[in-house]
C-alpha atoms as a PDB file:
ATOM      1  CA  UNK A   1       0.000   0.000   0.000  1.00  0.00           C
ATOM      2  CA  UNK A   2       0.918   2.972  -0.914  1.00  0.00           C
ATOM      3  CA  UNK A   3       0.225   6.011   1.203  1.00  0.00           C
ATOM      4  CA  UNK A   4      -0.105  10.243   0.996  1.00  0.00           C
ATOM      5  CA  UNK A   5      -0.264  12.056   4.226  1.00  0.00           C
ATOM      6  CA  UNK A   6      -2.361  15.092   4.475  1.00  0.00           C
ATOM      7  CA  UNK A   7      -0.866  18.066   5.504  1.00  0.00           C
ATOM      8  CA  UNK A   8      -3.540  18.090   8.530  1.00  0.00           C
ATOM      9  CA  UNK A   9      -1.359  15.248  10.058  1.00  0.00           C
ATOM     10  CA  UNK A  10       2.421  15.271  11.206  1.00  0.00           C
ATOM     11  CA  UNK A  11       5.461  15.014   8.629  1.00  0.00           C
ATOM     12  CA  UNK A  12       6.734  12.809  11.387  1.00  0.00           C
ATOM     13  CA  UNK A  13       4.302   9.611  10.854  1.00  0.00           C
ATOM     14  CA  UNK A  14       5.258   9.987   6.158  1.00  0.00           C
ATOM     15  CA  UNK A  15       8.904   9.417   8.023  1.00  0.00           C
ATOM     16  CA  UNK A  16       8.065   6.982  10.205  1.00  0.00           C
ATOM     17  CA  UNK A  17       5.546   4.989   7.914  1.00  0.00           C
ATOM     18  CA  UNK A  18       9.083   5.088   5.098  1.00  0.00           C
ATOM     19  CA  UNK A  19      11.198   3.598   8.145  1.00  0.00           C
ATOM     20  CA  UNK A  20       9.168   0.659   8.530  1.00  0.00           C
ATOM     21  CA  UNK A  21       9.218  -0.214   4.668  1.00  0.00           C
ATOM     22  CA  UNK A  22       5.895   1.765   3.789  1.00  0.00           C
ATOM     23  CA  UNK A  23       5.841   3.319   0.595  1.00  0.00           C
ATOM     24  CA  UNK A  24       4.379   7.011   1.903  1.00  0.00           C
ATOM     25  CA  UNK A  25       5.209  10.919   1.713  1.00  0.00           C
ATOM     26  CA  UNK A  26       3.875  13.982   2.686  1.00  0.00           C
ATOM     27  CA  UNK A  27       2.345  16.671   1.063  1.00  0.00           C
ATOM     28  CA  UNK A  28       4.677  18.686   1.500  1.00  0.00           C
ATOM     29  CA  UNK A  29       7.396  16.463   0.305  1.00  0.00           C
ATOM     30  CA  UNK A  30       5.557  17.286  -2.601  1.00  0.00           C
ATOM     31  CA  UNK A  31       5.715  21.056  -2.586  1.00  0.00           C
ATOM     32  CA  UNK A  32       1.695  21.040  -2.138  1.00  0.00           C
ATOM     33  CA  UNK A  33       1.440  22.819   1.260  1.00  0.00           C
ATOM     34  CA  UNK A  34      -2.073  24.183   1.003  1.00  0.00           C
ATOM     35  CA  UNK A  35      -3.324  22.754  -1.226  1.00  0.00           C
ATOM     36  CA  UNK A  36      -6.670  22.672  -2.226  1.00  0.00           C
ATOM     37  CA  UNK A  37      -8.283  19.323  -0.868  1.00  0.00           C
ATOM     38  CA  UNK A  38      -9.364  18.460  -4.786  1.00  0.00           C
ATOM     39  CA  UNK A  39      -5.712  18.708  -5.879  1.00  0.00           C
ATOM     40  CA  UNK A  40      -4.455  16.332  -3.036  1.00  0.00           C
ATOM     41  CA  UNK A  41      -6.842  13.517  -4.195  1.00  0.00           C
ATOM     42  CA  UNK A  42      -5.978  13.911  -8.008  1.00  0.00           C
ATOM     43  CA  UNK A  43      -1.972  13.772  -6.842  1.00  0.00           C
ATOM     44  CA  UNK A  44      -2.825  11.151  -4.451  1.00  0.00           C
ATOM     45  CA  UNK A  45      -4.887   8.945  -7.690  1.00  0.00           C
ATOM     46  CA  UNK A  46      -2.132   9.672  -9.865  1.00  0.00           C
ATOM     47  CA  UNK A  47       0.404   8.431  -8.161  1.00  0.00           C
ATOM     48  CA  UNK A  48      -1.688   5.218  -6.613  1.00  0.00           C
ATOM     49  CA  UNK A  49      -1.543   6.244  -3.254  1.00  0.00           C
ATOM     50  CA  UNK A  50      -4.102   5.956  -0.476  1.00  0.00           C
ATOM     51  CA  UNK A  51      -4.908   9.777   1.375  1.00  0.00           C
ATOM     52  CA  UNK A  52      -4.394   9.710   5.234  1.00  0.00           C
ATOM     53  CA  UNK A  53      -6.108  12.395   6.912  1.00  0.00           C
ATOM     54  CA  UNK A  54      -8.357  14.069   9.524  1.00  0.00           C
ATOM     55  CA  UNK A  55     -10.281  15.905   7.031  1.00  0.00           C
ATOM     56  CA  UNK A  56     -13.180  13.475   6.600  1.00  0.00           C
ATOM     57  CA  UNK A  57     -16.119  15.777   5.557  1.00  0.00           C
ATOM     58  CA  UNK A  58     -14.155  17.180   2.667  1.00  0.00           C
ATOM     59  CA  UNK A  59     -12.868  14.307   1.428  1.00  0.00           C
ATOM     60  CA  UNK A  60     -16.383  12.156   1.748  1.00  0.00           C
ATOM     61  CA  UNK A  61     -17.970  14.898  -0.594  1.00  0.00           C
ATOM     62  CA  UNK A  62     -15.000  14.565  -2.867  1.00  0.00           C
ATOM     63  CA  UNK A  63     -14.869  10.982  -2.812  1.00  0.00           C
ATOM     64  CA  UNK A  64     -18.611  11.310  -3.911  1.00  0.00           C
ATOM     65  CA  UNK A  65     -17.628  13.591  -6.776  1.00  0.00           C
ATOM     66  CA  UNK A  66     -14.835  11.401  -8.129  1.00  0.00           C
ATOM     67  CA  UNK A  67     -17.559   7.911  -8.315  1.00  0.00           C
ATOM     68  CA  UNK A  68     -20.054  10.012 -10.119  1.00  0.00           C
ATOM     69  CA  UNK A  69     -17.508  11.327 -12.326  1.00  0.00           C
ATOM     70  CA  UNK A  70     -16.216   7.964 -12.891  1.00  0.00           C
ATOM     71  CA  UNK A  71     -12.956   9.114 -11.716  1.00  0.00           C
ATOM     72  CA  UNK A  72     -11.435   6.265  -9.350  1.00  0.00           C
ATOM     73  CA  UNK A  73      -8.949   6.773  -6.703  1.00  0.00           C
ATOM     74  CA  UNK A  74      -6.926   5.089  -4.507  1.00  0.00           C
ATOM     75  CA  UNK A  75      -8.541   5.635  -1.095  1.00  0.00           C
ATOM     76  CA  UNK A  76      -9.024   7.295   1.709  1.00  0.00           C
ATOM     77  CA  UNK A  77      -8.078   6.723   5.321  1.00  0.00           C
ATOM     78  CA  UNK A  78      -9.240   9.237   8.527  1.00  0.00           C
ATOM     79  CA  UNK A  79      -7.532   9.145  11.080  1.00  0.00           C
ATOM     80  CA  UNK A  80      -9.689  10.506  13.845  1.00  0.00           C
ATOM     81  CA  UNK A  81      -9.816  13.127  15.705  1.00  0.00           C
ATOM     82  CA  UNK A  82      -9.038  11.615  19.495  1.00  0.00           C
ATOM     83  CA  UNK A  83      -5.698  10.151  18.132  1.00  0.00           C
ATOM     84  CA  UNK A  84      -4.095  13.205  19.371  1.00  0.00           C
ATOM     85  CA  UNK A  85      -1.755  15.167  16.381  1.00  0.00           C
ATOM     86  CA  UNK A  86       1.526  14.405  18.916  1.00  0.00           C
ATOM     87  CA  UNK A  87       1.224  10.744  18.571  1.00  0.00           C
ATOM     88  CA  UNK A  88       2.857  10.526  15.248  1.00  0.00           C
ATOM     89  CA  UNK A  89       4.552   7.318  15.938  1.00  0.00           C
ATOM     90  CA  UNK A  90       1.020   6.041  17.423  1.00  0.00           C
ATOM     91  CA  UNK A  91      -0.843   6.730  14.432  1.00  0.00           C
ATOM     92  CA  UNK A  92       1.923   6.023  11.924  1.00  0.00           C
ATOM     93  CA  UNK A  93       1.961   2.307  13.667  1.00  0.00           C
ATOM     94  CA  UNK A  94      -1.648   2.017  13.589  1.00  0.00           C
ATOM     95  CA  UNK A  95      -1.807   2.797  10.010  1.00  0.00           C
ATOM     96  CA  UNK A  96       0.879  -0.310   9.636  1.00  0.00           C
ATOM     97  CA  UNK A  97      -1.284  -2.624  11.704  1.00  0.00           C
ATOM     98  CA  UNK A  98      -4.312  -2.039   9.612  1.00  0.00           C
ATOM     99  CA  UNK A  99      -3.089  -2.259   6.232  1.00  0.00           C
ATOM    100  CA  UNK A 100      -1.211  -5.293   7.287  1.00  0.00           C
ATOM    101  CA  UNK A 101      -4.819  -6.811   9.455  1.00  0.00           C
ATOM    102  CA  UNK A 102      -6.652  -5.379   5.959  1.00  0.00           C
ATOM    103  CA  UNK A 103      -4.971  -5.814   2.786  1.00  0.00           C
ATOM    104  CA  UNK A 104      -7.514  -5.438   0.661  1.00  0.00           C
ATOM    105  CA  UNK A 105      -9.440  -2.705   1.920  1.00  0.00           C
ATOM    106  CA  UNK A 106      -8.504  -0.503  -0.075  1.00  0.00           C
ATOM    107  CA  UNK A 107     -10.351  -0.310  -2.911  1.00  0.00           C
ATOM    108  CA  UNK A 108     -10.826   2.308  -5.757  1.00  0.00           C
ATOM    109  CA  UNK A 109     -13.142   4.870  -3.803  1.00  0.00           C
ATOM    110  CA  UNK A 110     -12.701   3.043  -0.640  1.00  0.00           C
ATOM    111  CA  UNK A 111     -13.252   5.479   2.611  1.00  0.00           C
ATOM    112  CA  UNK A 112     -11.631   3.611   5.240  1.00  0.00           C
ATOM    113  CA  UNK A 113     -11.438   4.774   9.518  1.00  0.00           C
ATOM    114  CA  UNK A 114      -8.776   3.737  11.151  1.00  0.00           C
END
């Protein structure tokens, strides 16, 4: 699995994630700090990856717009709000346990919680 990190989460758990063998970066790795949410899902599907993020109303509504478009992507993952945004190394190791406990789950359109 491949993975994009929102800029609404740390740069810390892209590093992490790439430490433990995950394919991930960060949007700003990307020179896309603030970004529009639109243009982080079309980087994110054309480079395969899967968004992580906190920002789950915008990114439902998008995901909406992209299957009625007919305009797959590669997922998306919220990360909720009571993992606190200091736990990078908590959330970057729960993002490994799921996508190792679910490899399939992430489907073209999927909107996954972790």
């Amino acid at each position: 699995m491949r993975f994009l990190v929102d800029e609404d989460l740390s740069e810390e758990i892209a590093s992490i994630l790439k430490a433990e063998g995950i394919d991930a970066v960060h949007i700003r790795e990307l020179g896309l700090s603030g970004a529009e949410d639109r243009e982080v899902l079309d980087e994110a599907a054309r480079q395969e990856r899967c968004v992580v993020t906190r920002n789950r109303n915008d990114f439902l509504l998008l995901t909406e717009f992209y299957f009625n478009e007919g305009r797959p992507h590669h997922g998306v993952l919220i990360i909720p709000r009571s993992c606190r945004g200091d736990q990078a190394s908590r959330i970057a190791h729960a993002i490994i346990a799921f996508s190792e406990n679910h490899p399939h789950a992430f489907q073209p359109y999927g909107f996954l919680f972790l």
